[in-house]
Protein backbone atom coordinates (compact mmCIF):
# COMPACT_ATOMS: atom_id res chain seq x y z
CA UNK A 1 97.06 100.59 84.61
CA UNK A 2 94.89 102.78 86.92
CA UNK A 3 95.96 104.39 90.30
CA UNK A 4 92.38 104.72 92.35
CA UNK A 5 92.50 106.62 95.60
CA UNK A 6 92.39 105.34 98.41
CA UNK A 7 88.61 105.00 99.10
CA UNK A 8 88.01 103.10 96.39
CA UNK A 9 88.22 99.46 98.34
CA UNK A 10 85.29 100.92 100.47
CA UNK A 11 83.35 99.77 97.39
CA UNK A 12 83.01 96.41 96.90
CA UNK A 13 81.69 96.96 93.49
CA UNK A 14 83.92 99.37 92.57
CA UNK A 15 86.80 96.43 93.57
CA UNK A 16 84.89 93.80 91.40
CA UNK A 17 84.42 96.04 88.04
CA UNK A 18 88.41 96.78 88.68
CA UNK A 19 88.85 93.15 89.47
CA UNK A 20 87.39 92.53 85.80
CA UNK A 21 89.67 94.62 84.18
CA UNK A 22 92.80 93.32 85.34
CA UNK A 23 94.84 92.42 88.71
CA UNK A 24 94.35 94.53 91.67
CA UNK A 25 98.23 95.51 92.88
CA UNK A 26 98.42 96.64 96.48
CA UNK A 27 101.50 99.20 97.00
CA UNK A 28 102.10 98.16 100.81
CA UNK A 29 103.79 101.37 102.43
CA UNK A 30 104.26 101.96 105.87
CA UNK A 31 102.41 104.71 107.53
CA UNK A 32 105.57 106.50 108.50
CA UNK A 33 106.24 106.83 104.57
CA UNK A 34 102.88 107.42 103.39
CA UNK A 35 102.87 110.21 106.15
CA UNK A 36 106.00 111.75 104.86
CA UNK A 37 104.24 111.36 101.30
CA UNK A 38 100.91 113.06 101.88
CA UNK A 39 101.75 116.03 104.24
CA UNK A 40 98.82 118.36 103.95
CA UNK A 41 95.74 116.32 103.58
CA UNK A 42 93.54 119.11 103.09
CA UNK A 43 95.28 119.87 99.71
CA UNK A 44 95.26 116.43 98.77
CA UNK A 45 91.32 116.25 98.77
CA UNK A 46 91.36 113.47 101.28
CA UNK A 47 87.95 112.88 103.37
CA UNK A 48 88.44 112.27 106.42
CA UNK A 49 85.95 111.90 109.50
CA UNK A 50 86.11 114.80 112.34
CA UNK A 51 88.07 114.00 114.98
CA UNK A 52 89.79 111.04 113.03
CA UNK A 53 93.73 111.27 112.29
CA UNK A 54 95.60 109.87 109.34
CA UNK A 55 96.93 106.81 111.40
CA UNK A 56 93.10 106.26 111.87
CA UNK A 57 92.46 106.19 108.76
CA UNK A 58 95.49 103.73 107.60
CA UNK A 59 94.47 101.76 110.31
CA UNK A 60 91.00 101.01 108.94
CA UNK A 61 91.69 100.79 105.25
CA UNK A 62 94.83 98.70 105.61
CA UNK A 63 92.78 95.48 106.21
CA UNK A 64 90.91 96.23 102.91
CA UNK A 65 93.58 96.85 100.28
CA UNK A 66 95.03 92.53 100.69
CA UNK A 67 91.44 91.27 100.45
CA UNK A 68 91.37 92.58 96.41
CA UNK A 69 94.65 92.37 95.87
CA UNK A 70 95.99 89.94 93.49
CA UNK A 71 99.46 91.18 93.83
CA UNK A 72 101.33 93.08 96.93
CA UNK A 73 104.47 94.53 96.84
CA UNK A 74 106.42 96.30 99.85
């Protein structure tokens, strides 16, 4: 098993070499959660464009994640 972060499905070719290595499982958590979760994403190493806020960013990688995924699970 590997846990990628979260940038990784910017890559599609990242996705297909992790594709050929087994299923892609997409942990679907709500942003409320995932906010509770990450707290300081400074410390977390996240990038992040200026001006752009955490439900930004869920909001345009959460389209992403179910187009690799082979498996999601709420």
């Amino acid at each position: 098993m590997i846990a990628t972060g979260g940038s990784v499905v910017y890559s599609p070719d990242g996705m297909a070499a992790l594709r050929r290595m087994g299923a892609i499982v997409f942990l679907d958590v709500p942003l409320a959660e995932l906010t509770r979760r990450v707290r300081d994403m400074d410390r977390r190493g996240m990038v992040i464009d200026p001006g752009q806020s955490f439900a930004d960013l869920y909001a345009h990688r959460l389209p992403l994640y179910p187009r690799y995924a082979a498996l999601t699970i709420d």
